[in-house]
PDB file of N, CA and C in Angstrom:
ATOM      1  N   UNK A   1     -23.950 -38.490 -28.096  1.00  0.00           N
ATOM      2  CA  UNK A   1     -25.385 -38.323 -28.222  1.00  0.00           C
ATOM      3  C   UNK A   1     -26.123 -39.432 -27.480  1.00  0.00           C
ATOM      4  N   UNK A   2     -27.231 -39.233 -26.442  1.00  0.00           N
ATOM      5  CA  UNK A   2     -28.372 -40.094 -26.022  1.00  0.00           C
ATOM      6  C   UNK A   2     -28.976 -40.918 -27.066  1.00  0.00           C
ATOM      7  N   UNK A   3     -29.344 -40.499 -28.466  1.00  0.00           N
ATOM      8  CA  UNK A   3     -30.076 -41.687 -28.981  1.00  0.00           C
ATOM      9  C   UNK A   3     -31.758 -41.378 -28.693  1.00  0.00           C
ATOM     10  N   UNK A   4     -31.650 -41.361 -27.891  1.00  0.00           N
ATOM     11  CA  UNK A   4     -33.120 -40.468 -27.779  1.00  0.00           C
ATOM     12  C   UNK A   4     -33.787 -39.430 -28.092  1.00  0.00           C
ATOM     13  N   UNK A   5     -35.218 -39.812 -29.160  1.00  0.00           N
ATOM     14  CA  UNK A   5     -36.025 -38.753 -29.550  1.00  0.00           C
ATOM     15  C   UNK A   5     -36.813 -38.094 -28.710  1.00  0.00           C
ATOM     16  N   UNK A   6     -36.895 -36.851 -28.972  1.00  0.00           N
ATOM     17  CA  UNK A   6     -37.994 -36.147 -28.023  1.00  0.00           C
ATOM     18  C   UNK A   6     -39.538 -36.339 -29.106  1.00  0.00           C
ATOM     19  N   UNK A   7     -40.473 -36.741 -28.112  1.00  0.00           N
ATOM     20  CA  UNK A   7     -41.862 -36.289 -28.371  1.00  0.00           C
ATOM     21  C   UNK A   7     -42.112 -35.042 -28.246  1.00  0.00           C
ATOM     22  N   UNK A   8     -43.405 -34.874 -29.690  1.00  0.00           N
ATOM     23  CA  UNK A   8     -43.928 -33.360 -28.782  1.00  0.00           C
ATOM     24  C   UNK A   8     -45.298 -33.828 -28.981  1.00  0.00           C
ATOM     25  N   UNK A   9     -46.168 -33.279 -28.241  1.00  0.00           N
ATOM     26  CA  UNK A   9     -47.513 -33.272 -28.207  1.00  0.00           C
ATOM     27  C   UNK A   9     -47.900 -32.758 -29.641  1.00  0.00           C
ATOM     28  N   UNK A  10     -49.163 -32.939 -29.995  1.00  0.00           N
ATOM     29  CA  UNK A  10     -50.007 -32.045 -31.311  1.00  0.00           C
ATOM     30  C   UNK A  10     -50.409 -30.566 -30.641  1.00  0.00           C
ATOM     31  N   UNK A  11     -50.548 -30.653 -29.308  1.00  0.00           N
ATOM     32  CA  UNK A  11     -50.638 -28.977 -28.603  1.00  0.00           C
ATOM     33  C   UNK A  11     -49.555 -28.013 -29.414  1.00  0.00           C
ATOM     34  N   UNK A  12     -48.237 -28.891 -28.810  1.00  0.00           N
ATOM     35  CA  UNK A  12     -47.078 -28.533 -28.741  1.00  0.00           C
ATOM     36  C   UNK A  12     -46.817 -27.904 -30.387  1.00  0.00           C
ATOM     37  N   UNK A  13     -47.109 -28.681 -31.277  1.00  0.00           N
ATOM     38  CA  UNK A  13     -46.704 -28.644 -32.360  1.00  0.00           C
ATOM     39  C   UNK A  13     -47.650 -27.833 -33.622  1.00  0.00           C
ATOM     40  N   UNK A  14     -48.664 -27.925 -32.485  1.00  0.00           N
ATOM     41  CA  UNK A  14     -49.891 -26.557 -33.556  1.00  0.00           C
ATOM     42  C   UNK A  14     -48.919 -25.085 -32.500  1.00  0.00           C
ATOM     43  N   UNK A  15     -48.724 -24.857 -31.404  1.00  0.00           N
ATOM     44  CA  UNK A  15     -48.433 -23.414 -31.308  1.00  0.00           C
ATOM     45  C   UNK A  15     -46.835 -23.220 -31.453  1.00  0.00           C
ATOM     46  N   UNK A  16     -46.092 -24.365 -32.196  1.00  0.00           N
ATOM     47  CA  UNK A  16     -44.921 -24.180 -32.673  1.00  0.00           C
ATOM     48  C   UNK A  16     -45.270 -23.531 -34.211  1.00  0.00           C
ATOM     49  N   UNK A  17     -45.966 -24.284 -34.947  1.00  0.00           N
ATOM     50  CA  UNK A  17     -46.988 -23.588 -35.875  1.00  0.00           C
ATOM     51  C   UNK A  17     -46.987 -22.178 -35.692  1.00  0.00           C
ATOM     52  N   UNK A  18     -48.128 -21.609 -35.039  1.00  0.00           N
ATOM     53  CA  UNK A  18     -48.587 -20.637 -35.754  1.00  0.00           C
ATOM     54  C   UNK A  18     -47.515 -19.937 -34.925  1.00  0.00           C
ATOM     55  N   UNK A  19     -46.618 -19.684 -33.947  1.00  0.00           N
ATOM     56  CA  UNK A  19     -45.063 -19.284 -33.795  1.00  0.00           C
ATOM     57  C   UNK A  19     -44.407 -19.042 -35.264  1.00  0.00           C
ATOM     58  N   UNK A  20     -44.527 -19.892 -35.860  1.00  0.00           N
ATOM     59  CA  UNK A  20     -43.765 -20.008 -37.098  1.00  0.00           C
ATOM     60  C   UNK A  20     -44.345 -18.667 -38.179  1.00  0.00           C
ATOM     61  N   UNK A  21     -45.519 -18.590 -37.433  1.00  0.00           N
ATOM     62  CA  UNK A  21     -46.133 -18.139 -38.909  1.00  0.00           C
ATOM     63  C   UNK A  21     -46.419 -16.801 -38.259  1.00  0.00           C
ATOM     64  N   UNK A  22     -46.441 -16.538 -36.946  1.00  0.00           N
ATOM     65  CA  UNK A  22     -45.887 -14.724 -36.971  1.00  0.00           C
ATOM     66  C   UNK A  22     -44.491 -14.540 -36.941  1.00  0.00           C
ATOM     67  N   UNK A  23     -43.223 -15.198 -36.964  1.00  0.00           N
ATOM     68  CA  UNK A  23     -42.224 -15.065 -36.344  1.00  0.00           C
ATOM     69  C   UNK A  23     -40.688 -15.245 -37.625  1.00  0.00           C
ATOM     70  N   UNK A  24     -41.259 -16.463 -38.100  1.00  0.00           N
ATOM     71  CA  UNK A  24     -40.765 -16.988 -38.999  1.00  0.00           C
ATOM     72  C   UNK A  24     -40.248 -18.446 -38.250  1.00  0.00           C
ATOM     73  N   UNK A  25     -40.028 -19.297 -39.043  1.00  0.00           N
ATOM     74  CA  UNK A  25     -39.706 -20.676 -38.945  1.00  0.00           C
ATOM     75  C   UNK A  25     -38.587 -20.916 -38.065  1.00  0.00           C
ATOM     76  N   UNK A  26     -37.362 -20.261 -38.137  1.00  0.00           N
ATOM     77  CA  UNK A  26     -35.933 -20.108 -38.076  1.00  0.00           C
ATOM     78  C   UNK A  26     -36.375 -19.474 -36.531  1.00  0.00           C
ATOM     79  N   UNK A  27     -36.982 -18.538 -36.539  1.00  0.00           N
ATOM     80  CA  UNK A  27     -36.680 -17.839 -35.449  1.00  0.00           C
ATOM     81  C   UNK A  27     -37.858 -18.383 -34.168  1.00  0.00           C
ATOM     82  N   UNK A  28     -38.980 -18.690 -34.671  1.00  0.00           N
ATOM     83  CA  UNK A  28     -39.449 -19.735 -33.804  1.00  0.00           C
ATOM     84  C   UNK A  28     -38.976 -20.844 -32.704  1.00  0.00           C
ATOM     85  N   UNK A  29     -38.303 -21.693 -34.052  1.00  0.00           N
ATOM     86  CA  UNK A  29     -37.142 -22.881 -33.961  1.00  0.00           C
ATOM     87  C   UNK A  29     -37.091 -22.130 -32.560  1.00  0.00           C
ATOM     88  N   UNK A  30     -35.940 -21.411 -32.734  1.00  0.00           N
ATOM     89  CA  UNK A  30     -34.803 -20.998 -32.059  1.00  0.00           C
ATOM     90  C   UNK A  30     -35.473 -20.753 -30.411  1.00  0.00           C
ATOM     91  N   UNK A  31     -36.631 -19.871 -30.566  1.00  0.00           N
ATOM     92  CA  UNK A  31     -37.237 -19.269 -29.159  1.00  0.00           C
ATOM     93  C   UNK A  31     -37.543 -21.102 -28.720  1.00  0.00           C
ATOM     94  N   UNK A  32     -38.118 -21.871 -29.173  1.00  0.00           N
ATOM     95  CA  UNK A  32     -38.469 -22.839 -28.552  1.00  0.00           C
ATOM     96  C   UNK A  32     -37.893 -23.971 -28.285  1.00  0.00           C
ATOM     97  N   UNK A  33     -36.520 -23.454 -28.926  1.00  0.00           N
ATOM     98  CA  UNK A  33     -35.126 -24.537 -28.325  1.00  0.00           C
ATOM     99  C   UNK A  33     -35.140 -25.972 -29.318  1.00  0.00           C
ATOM    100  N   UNK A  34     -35.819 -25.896 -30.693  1.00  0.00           N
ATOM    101  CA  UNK A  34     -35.978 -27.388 -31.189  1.00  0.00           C
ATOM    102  C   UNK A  34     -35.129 -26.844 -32.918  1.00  0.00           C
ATOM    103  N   UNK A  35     -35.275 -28.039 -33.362  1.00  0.00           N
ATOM    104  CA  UNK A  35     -35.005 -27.414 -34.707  1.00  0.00           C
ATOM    105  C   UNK A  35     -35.588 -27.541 -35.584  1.00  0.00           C
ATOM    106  N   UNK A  36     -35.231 -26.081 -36.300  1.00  0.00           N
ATOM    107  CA  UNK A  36     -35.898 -25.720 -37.390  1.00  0.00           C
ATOM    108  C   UNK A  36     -36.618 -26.785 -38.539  1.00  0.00           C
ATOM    109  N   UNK A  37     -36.179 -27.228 -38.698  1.00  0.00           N
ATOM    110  CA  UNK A  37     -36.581 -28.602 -39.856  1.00  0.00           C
ATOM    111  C   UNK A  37     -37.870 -29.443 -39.295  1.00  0.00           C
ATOM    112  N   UNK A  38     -38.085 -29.672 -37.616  1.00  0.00           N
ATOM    113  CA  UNK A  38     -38.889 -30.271 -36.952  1.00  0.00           C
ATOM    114  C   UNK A  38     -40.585 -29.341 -37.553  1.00  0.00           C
ATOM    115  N   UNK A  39     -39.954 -27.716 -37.188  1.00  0.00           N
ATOM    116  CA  UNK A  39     -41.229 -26.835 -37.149  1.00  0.00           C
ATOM    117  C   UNK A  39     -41.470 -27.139 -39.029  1.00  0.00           C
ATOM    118  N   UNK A  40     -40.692 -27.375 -39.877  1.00  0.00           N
ATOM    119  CA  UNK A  40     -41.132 -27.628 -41.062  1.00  0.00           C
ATOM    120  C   UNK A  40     -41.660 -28.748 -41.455  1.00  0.00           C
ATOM    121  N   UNK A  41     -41.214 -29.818 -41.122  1.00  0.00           N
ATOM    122  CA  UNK A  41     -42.216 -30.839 -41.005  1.00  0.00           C
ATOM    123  C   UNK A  41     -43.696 -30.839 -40.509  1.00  0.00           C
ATOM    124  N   UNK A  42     -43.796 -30.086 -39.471  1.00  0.00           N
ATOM    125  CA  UNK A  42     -44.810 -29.876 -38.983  1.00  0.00           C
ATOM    126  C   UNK A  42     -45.907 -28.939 -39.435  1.00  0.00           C
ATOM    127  N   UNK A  43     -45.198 -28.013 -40.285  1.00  0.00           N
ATOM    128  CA  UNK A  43     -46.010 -27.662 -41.073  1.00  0.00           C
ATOM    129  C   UNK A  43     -46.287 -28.103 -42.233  1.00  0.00           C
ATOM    130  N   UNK A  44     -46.070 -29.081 -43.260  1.00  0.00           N
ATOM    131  CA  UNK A  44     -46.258 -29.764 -44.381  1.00  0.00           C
ATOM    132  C   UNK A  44     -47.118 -30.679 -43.912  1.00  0.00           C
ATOM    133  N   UNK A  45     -47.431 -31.065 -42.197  1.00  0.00           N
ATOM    134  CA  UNK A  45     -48.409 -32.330 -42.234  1.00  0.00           C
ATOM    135  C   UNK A  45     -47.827 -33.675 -41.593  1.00  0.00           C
ATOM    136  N   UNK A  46     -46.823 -33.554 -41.932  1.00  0.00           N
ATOM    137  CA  UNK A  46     -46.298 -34.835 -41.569  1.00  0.00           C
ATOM    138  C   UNK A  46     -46.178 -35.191 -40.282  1.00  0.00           C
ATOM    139  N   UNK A  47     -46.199 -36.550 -39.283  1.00  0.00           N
ATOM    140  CA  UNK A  47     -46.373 -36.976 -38.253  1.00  0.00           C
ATOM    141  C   UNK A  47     -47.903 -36.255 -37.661  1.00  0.00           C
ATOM    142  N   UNK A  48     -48.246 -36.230 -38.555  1.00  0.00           N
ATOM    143  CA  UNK A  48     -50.152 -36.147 -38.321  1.00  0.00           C
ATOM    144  C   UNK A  48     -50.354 -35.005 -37.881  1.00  0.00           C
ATOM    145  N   UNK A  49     -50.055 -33.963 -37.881  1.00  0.00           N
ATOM    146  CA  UNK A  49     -50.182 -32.974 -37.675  1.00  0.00           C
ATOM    147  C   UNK A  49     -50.497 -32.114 -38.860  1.00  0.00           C
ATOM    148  N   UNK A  50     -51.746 -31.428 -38.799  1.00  0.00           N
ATOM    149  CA  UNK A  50     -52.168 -30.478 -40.356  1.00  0.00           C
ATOM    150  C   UNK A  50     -51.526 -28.865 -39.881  1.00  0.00           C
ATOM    151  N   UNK A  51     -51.805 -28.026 -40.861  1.00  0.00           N
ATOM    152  CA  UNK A  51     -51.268 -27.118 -40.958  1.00  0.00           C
ATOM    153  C   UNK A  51     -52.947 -25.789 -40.229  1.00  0.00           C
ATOM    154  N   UNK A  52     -52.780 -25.017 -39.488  1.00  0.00           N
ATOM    155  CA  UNK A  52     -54.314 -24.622 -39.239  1.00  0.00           C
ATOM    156  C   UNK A  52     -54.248 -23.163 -40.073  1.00  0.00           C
ATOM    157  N   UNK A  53     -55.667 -23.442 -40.424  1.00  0.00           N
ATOM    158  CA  UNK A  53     -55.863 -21.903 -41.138  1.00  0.00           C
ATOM    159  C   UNK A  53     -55.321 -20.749 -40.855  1.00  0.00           C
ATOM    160  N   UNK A  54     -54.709 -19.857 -41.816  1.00  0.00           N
ATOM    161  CA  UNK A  54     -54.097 -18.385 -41.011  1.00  0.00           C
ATOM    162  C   UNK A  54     -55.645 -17.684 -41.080  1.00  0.00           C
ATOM    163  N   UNK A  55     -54.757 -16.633 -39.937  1.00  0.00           N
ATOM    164  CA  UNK A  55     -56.415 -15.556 -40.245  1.00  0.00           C
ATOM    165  C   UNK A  55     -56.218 -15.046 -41.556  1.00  0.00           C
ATOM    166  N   UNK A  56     -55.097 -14.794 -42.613  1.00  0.00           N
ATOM    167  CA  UNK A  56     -55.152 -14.225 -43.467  1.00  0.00           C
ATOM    168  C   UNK A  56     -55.969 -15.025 -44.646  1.00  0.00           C
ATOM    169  N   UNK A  57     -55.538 -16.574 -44.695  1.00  0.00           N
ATOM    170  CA  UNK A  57     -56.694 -17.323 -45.338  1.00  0.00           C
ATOM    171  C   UNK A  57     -57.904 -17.332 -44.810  1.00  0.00           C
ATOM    172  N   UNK A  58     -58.205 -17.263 -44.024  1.00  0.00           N
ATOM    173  CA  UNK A  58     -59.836 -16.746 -43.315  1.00  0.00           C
ATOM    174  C   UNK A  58     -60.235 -15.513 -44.180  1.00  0.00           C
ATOM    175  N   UNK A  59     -59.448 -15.166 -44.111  1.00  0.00           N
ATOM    176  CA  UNK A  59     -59.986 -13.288 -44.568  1.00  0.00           C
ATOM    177  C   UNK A  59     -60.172 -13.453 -46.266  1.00  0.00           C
ATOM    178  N   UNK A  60     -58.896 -13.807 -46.818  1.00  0.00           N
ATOM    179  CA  UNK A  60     -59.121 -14.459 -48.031  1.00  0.00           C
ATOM    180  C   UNK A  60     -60.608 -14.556 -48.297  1.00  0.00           C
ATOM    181  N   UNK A  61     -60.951 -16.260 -47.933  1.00  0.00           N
ATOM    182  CA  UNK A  61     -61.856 -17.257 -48.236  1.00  0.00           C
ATOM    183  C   UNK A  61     -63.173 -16.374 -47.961  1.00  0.00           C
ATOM    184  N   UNK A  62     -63.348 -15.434 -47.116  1.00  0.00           N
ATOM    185  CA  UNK A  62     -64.736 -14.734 -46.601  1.00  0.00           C
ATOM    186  C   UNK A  62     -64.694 -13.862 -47.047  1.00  0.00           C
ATOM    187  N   UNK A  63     -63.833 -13.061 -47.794  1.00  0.00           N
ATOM    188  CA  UNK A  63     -64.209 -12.175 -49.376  1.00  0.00           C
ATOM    189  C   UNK A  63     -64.247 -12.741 -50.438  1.00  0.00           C
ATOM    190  N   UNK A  64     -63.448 -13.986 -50.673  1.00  0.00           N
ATOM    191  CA  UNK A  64     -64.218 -14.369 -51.958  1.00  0.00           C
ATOM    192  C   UNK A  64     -65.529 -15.077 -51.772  1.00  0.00           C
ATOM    193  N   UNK A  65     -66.260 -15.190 -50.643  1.00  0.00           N
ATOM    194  CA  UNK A  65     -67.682 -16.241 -50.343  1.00  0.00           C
ATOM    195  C   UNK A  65     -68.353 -14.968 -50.303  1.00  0.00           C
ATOM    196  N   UNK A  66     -68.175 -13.680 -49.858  1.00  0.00           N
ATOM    197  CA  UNK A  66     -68.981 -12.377 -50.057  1.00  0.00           C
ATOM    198  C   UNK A  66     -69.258 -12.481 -51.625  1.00  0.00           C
ATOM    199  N   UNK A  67     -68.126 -12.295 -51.870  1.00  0.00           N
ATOM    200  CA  UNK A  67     -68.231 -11.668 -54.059  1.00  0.00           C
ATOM    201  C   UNK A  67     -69.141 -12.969 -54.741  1.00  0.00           C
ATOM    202  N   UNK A  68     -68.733 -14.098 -54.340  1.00  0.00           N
ATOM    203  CA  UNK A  68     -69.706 -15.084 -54.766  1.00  0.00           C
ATOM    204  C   UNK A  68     -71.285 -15.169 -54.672  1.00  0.00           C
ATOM    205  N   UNK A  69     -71.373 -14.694 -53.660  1.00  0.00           N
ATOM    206  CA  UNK A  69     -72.843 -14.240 -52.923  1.00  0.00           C
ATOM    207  C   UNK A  69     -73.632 -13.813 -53.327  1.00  0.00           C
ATOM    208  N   UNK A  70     -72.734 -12.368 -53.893  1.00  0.00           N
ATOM    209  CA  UNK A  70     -73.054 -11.040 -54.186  1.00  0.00           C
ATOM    210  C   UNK A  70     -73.716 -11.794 -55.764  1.00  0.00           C
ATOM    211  N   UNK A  71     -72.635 -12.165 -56.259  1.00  0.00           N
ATOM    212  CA  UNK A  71     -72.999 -12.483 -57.908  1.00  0.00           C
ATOM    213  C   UNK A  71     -74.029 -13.099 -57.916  1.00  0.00           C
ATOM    214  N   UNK A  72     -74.164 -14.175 -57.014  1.00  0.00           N
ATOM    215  CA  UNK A  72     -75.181 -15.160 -57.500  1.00  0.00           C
ATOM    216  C   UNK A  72     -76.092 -14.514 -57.024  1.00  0.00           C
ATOM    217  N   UNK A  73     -76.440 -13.597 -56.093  1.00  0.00           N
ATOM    218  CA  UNK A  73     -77.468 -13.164 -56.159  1.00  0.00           C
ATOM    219  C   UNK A  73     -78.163 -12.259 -56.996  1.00  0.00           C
ATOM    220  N   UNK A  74     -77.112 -11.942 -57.486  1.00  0.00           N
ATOM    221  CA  UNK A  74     -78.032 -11.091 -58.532  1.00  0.00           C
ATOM    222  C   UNK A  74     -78.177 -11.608 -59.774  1.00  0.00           C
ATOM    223  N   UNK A  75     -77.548 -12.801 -60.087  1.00  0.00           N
ATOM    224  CA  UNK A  75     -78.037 -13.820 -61.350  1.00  0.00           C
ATOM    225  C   UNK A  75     -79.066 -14.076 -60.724  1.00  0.00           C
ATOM    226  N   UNK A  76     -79.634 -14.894 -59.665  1.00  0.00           N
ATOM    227  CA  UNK A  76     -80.957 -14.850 -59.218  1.00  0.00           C
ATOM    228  C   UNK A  76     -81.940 -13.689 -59.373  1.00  0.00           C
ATOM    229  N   UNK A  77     -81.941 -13.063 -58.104  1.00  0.00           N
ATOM    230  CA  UNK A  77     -82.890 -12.004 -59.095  1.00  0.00           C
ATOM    231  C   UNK A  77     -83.201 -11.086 -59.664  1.00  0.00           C
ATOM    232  N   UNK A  78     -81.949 -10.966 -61.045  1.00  0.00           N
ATOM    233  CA  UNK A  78     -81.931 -10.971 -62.417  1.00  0.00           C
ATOM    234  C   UNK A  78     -82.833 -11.898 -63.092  1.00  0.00           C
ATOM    235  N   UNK A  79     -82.543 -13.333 -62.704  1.00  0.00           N
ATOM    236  CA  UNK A  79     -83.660 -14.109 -63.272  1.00  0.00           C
ATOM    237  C   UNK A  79     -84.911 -14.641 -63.056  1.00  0.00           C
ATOM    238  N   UNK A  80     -85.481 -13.943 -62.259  1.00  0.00           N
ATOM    239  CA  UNK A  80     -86.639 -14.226 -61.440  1.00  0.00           C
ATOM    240  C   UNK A  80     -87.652 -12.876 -61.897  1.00  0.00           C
ATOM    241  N   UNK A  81     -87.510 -11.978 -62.601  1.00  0.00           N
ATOM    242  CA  UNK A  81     -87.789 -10.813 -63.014  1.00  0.00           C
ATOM    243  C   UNK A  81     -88.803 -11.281 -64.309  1.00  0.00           C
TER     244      UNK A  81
END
């Protein structure tokens, strides 16, 4: 063994990311020649790298900020009556 670590960029390591997250972790890894454990680290955060929103948490978070909306608006004016 060289002894030598490879760097990756934060580029590198957000579209190893979301790779991961249509593909799966394992099979990501694999297309991008690194290992698997690296792309998991990288998604927990660690070596400064955050994890980026899925669209599915997008989608989530902007139906429950609709239903919230919805309610409070009509506790409003419900109470404004």
């Amino acid at each position: 063994m060289s002894g030598k670590r490879r760097k990756y960029s934060k580029e590198f390591k957000g579209e190893a990311i979301n790779l991961a997250e249509k593909l799966g972790v394992v099979k990501a890894a694999e297309e991008l020649g690194i290992h698997h454990d690296n792309i998991r680290r990288w998604i927990k955060g660690e070596n400064g790298v955050k994890p980026k929103s899925t669209l599915g948490t997008l989608e989530l978070e902007t139906e429950v900020l609709k239903k919230s909306t919805a309610i409070f608006s009509k506790d409003h004016i419900g109470g404004s009556k």
